[in-house]
C-alpha atoms as a PDB file:
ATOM      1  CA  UNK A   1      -9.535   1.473   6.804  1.00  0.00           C
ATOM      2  CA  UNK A   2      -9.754   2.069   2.736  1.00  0.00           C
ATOM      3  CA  UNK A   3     -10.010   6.132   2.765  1.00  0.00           C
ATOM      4  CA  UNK A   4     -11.456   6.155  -0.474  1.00  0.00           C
ATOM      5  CA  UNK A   5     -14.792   3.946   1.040  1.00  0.00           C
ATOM      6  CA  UNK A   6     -14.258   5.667   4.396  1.00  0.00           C
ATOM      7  CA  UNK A   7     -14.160   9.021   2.132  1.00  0.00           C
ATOM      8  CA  UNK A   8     -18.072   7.517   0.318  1.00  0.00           C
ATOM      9  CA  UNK A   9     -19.560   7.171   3.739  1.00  0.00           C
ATOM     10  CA  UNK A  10     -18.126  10.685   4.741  1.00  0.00           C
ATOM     11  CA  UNK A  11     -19.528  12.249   1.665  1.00  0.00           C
ATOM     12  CA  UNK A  12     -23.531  10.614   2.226  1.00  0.00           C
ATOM     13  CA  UNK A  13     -23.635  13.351   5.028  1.00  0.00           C
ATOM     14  CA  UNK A  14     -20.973  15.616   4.587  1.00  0.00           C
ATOM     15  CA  UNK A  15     -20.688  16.704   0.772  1.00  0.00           C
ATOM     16  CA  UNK A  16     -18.930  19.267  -0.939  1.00  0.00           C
ATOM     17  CA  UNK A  17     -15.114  19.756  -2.788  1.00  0.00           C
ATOM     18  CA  UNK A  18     -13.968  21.560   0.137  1.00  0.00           C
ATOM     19  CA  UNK A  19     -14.581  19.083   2.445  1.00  0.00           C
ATOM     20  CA  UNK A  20     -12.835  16.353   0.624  1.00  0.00           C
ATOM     21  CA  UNK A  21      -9.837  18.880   0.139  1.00  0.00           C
ATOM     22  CA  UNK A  22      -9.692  18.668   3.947  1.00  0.00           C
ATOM     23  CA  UNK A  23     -10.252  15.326   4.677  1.00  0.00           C
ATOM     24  CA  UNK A  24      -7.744  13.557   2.304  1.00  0.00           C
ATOM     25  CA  UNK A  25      -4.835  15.673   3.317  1.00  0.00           C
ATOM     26  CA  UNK A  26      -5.727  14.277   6.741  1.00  0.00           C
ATOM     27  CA  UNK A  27      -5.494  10.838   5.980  1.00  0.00           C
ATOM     28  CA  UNK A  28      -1.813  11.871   4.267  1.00  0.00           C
ATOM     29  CA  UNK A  29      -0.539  13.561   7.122  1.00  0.00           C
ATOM     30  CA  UNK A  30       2.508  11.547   8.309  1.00  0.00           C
ATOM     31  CA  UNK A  31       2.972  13.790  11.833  1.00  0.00           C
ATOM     32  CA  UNK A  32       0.967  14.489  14.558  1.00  0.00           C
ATOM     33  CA  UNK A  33       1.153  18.651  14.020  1.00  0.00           C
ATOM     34  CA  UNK A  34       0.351  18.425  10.302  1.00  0.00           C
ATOM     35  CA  UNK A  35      -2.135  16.106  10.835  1.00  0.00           C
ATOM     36  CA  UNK A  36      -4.152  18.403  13.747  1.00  0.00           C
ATOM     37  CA  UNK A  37      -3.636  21.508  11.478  1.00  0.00           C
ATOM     38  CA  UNK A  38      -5.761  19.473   9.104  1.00  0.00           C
ATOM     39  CA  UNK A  39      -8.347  18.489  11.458  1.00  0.00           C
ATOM     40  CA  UNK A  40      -8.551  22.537  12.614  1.00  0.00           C
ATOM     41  CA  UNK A  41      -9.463  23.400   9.263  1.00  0.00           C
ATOM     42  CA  UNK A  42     -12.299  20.935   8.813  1.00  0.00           C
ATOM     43  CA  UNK A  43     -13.586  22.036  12.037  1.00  0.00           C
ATOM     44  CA  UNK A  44     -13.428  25.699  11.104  1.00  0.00           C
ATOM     45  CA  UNK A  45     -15.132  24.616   7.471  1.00  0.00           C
ATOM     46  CA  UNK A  46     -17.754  22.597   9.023  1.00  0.00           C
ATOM     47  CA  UNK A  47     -18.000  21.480  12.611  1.00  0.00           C
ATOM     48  CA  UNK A  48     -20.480  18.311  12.013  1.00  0.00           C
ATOM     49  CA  UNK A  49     -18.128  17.254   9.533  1.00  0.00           C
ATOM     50  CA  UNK A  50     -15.247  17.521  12.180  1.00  0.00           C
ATOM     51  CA  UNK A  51     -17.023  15.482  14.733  1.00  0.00           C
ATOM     52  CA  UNK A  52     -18.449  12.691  12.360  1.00  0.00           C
ATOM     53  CA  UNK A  53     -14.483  12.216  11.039  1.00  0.00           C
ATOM     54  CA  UNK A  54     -12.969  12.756  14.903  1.00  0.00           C
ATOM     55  CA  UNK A  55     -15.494   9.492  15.828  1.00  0.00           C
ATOM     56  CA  UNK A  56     -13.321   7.270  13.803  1.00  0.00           C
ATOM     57  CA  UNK A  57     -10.152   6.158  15.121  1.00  0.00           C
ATOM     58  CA  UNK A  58      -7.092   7.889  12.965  1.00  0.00           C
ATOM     59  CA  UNK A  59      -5.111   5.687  13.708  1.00  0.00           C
ATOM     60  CA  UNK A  60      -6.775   3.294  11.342  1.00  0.00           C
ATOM     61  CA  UNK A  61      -7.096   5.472   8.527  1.00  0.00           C
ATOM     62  CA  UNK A  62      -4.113   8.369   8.567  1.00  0.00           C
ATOM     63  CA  UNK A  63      -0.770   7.833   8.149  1.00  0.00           C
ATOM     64  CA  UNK A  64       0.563  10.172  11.149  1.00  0.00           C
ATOM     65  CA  UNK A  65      -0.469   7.124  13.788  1.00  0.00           C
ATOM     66  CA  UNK A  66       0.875   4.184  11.193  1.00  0.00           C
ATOM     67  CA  UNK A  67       3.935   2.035  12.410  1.00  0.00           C
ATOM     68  CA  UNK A  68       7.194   2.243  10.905  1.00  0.00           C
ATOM     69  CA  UNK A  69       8.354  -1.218  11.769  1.00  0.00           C
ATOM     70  CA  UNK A  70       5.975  -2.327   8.899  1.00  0.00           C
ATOM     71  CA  UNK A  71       7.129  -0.026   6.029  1.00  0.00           C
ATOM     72  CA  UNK A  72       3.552   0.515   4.024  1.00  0.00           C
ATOM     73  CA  UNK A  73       1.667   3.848   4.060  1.00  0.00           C
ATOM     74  CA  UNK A  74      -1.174   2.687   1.932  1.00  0.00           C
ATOM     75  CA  UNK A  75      -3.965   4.475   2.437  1.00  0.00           C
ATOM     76  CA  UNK A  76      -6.433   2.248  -0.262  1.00  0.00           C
ATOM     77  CA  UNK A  77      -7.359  -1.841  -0.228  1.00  0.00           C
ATOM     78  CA  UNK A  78      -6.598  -1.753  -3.939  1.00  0.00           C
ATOM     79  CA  UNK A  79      -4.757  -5.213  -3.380  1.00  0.00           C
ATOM     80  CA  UNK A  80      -8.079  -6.490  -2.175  1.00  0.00           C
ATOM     81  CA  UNK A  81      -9.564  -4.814  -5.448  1.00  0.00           C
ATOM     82  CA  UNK A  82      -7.365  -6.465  -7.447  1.00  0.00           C
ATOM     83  CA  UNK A  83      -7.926  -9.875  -6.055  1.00  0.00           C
ATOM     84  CA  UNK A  84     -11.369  -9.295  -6.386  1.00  0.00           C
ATOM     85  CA  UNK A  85     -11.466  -8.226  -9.981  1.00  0.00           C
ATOM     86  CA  UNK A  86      -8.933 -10.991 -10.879  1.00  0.00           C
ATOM     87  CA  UNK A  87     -11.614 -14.148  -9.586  1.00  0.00           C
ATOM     88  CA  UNK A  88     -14.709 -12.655 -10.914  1.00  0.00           C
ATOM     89  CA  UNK A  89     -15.035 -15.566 -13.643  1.00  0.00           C
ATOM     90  CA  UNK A  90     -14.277 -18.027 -10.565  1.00  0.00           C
ATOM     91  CA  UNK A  91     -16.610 -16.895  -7.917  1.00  0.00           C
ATOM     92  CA  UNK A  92     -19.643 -18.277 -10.100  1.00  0.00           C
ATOM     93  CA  UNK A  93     -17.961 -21.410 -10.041  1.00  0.00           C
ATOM     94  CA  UNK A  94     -18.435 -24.516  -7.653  1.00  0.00           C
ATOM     95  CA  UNK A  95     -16.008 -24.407  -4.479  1.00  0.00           C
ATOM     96  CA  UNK A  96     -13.444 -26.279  -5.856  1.00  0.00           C
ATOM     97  CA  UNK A  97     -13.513 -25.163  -9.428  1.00  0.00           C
ATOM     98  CA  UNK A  98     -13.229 -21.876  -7.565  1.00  0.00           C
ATOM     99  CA  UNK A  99     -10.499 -22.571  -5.296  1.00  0.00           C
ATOM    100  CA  UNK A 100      -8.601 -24.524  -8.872  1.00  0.00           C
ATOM    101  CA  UNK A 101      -8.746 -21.265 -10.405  1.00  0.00           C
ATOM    102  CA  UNK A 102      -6.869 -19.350  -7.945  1.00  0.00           C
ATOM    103  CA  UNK A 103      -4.570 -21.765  -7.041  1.00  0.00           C
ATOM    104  CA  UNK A 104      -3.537 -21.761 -10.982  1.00  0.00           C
ATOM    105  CA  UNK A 105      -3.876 -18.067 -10.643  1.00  0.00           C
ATOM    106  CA  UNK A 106      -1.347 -17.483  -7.378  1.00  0.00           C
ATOM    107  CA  UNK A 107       0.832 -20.719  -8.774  1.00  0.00           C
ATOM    108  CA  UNK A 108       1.487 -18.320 -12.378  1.00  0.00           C
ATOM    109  CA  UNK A 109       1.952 -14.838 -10.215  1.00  0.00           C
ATOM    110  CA  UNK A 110       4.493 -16.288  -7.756  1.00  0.00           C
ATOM    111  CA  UNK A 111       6.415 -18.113 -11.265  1.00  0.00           C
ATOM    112  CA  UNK A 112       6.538 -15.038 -13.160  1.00  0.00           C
ATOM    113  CA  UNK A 113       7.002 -12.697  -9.917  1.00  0.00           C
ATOM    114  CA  UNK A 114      10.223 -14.981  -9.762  1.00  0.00           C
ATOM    115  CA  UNK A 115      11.282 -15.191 -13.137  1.00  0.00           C
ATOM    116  CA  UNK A 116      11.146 -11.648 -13.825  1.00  0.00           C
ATOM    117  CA  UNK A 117      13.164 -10.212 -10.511  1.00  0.00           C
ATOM    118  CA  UNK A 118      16.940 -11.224 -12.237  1.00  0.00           C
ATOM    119  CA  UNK A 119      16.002  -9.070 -15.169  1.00  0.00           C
ATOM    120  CA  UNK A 120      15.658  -6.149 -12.649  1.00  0.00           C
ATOM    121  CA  UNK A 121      17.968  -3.454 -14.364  1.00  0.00           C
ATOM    122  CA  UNK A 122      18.512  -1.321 -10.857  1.00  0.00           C
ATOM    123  CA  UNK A 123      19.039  -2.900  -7.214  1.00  0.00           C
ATOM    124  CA  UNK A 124      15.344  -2.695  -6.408  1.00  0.00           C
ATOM    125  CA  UNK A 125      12.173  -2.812  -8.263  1.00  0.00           C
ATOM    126  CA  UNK A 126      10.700  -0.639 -10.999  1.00  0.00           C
ATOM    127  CA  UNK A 127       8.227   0.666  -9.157  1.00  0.00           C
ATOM    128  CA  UNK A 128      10.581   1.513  -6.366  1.00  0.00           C
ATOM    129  CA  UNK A 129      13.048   3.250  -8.754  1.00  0.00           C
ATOM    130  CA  UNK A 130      10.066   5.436 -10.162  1.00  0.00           C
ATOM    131  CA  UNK A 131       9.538   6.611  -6.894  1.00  0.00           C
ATOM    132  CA  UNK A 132      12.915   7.537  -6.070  1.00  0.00           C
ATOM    133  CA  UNK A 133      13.454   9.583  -9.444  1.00  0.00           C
ATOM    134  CA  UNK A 134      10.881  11.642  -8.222  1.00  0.00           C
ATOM    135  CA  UNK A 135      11.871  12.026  -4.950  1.00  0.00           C
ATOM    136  CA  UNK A 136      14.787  13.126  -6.668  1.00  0.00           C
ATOM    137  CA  UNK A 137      12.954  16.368  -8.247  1.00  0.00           C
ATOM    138  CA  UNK A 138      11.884  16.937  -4.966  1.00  0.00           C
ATOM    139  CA  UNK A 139      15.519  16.999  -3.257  1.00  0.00           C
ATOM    140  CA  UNK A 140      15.838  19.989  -5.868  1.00  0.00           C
ATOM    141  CA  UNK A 141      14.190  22.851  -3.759  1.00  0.00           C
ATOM    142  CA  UNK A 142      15.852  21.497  -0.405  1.00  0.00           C
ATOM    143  CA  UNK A 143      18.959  22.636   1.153  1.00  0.00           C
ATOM    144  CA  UNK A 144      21.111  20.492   3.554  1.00  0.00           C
ATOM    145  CA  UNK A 145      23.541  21.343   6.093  1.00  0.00           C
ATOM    146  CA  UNK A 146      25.766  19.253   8.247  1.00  0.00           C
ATOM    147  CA  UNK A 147      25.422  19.114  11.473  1.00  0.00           C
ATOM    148  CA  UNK A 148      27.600  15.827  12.195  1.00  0.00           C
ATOM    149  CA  UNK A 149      27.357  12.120  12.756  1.00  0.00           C
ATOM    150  CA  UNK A 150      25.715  12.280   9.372  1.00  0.00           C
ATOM    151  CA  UNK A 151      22.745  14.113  10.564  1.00  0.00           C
ATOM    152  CA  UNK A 152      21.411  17.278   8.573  1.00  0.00           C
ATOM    153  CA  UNK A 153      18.970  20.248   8.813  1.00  0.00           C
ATOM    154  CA  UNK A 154      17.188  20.055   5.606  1.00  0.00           C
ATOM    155  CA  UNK A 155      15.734  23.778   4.262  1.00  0.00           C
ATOM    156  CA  UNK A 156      13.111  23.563   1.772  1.00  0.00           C
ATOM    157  CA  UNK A 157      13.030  26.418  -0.337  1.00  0.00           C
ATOM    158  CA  UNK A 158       9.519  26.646  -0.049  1.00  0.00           C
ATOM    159  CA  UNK A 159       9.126  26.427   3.820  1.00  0.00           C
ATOM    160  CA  UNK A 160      10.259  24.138   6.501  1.00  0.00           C
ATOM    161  CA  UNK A 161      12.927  22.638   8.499  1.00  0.00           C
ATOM    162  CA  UNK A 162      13.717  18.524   8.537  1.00  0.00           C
ATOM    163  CA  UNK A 163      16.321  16.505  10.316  1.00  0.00           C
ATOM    164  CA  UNK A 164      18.166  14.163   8.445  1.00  0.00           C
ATOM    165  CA  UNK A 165      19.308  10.911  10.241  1.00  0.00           C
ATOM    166  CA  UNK A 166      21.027   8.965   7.680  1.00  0.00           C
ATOM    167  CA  UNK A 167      22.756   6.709  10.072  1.00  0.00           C
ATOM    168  CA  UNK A 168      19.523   5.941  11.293  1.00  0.00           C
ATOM    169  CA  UNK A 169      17.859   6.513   8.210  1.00  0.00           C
ATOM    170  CA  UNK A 170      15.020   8.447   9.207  1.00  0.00           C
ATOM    171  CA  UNK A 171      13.017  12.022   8.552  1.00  0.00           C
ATOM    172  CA  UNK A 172      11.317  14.073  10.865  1.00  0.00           C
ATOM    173  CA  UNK A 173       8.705  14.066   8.068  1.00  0.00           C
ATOM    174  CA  UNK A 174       8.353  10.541   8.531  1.00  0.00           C
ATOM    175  CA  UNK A 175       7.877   9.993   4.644  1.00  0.00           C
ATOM    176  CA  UNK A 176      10.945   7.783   4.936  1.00  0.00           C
ATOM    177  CA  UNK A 177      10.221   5.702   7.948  1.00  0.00           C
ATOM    178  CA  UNK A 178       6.460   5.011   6.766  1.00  0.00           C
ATOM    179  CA  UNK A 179       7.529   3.170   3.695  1.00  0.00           C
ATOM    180  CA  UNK A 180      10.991   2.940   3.768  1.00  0.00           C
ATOM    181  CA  UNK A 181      12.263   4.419   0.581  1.00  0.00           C
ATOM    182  CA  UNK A 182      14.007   8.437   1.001  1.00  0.00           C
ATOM    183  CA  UNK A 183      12.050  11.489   0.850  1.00  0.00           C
ATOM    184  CA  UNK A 184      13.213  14.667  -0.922  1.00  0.00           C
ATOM    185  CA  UNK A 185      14.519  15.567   2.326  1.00  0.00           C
ATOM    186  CA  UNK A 186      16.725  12.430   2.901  1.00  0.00           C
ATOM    187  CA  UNK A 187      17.979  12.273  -0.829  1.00  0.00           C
ATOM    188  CA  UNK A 188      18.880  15.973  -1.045  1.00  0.00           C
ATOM    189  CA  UNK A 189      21.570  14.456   1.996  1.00  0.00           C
ATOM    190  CA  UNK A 190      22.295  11.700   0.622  1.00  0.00           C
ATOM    191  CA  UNK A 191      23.516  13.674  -2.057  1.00  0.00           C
ATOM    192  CA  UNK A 192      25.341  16.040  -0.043  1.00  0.00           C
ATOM    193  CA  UNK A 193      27.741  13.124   1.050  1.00  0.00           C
ATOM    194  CA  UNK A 194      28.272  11.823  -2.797  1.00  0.00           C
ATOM    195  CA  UNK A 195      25.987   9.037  -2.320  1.00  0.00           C
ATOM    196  CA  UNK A 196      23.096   6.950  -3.858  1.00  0.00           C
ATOM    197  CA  UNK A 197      19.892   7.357  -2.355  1.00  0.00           C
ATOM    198  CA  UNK A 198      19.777   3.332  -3.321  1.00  0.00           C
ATOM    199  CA  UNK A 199      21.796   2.705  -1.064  1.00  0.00           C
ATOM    200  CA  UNK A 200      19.342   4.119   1.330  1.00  0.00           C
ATOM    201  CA  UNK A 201      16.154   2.086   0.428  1.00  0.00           C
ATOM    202  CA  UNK A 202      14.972  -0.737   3.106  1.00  0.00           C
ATOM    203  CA  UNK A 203      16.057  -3.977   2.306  1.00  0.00           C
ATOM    204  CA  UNK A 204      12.401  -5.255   2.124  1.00  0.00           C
ATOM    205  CA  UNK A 205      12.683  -4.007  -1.245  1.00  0.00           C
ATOM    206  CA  UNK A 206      16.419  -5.181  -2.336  1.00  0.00           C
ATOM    207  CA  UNK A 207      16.019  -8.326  -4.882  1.00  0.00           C
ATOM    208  CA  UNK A 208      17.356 -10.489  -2.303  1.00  0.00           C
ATOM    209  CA  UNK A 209      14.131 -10.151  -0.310  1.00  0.00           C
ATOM    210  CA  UNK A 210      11.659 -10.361  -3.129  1.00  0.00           C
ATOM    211  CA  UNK A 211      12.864 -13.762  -4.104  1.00  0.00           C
ATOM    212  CA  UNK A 212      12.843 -15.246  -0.548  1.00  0.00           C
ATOM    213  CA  UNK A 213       8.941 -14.009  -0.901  1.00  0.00           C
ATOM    214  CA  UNK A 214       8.389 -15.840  -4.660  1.00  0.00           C
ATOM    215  CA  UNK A 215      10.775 -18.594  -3.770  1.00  0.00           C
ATOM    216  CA  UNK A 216       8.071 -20.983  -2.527  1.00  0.00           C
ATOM    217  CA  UNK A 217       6.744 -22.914  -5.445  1.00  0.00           C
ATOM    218  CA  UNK A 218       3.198 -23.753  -5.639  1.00  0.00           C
ATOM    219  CA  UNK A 219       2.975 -27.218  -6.854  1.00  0.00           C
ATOM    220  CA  UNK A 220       0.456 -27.904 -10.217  1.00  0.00           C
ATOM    221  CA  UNK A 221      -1.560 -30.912  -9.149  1.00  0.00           C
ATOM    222  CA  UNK A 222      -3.189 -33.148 -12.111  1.00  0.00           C
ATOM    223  CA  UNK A 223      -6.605 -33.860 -12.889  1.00  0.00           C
ATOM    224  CA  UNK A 224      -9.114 -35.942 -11.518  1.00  0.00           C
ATOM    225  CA  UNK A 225      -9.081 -38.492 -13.832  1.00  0.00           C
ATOM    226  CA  UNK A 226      -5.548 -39.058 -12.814  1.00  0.00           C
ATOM    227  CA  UNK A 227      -6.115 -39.509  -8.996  1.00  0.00           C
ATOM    228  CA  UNK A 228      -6.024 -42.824  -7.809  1.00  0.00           C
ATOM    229  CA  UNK A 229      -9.262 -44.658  -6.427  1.00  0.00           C
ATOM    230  CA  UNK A 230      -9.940 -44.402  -2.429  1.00  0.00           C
ATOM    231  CA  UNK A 231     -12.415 -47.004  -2.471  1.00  0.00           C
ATOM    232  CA  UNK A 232     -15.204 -44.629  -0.897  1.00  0.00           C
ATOM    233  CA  UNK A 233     -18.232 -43.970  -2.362  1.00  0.00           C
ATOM    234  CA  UNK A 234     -18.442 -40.502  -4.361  1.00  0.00           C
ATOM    235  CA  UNK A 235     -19.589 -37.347  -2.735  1.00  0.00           C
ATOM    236  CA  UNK A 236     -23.027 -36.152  -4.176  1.00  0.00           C
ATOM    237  CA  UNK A 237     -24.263 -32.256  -4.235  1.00  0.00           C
ATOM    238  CA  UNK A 238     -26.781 -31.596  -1.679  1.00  0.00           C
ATOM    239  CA  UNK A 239     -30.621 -31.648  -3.316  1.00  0.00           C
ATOM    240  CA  UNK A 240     -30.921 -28.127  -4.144  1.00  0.00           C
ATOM    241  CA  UNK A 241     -34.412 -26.598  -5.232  1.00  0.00           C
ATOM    242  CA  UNK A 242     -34.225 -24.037  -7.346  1.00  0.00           C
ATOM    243  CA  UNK A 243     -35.480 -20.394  -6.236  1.00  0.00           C
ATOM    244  CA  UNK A 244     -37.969 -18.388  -8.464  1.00  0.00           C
ATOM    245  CA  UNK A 245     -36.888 -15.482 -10.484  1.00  0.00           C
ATOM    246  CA  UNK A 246     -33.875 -15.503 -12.575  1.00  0.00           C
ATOM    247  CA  UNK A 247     -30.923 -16.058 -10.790  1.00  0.00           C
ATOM    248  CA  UNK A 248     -28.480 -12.584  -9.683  1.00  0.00           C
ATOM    249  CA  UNK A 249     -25.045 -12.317 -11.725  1.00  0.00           C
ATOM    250  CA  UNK A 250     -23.482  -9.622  -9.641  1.00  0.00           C
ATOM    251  CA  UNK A 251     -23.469  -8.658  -5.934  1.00  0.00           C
ATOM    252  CA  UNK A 252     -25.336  -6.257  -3.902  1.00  0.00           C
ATOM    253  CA  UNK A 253     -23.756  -2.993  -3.275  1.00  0.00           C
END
């Protein structure tokens, strides 16, 4: 589920800043104590609101139940937003003028995704490297200590013990095996050993990856007028009678 609708629907019944400071840090909870901690405070704040959120499976919308095999802890359908926002001119259209659009539309993305991967200026993505710099400011306030087989009990200076696997490149925070890239907690390890958290990231996200997943070309296709002749006899519009009123632009909440 998109937390931010699930979050609009909560809200209709359930209202107030205090309730939304419970229920998001919830849905960002990546273990099962943090995330019940969360859920005892919403209950305390407002019982109804406790039971209306406990009838929806967490597992769909926070990131404590999410699977680690898959390496995404999105919590939003922005990439469906996106999409959306990115046809708006074709959905007016007729089917296949629609369907031309974004086929010119994915054919351009998965070109340019391409093109642009070689003149990556670190081993993985921009956006990647962002998120490890600040990581980085993160592994600041934590303290590691050996405890062998390159495994570590991780003190954050502000509260809290971690284990460190970096052998098996995992966090009992779980920030790391969700998506994949190192927490504070892993990096502030990683550095103990004279290392580059880089090193560390899942190779979904090495360059290597991200060109098998642009590699595929999609093929530009000429215009009608250049298509050879089948012989059958054209394909007519079905008789449509126009309603009354003036016709709606955009949709229906």
């Amino acid at each position: 589920m998109c937390v931010r609708h699930l979050y609009n629907n909560f809200r209709s019944s359930h209202s107030g800043l205090a309730l939304k400071h419970l229920m998001w840090p919830a849905a960002r909870a990546t273990t099962v104590p943090w995330w019940e901690a969360e859920m005892e405070n919403m209950k305390q704040e407002d019982g109804e609101a406790w039971k209306w959120l406990s009838q929806r499976p967490a597992k769909n919308w926070s990131r404590y139940h999410f699977n680690t095999r898959f390496k995404c802890d999105l919590l939003l359908n922005n990439l469906c937003e996106s999409f959306n926002s990115a046809i708006i001119d074709a959905r007016d259209q007729s089917i296949l003028t629609c369907l031309e659009r974004i086929r010119v539309l994915v054919m351009l993305r998965m070109a340019n995704r391409g093109a642009a991967c070689p003149k990556w200026k670190h081993p993985v993505g921009p956006r990647i490297f962002k998120i490890i710099e600040k990581n980085k400011l993160d592994a600041s306030t934590c303290i590691p200590r050996l405890a062998g087989l390159q495994t570590y009990q991780v003190t954050h200076m502000y509260g809290g013990e971690f284990v460190v696997d970096l052998k098996a490149r995992t966090c009992s925070c779980r920030r790391w095996d969700l998506c994949g890239i190192p927490c504070g907690h892993a990096i502030s390890a990683i550095f103990q050993g004279d290392e580059s958290p880089i090193d560390y990231v899942d190779e979904c996200y090495k360059p290597a990856t991200y060109m098998k997943s642009y590699e595929p070309m999609i093929h530009p296709i000429p215009s009608m007028d250049q298509c050879a002749k089948s012989g059958h006899p054209p394909i007519h519009p079905p008789n449509v009678r126009a309603q009354p009123g003036r016709p709606k632009k955009s949709r229906a909440k």
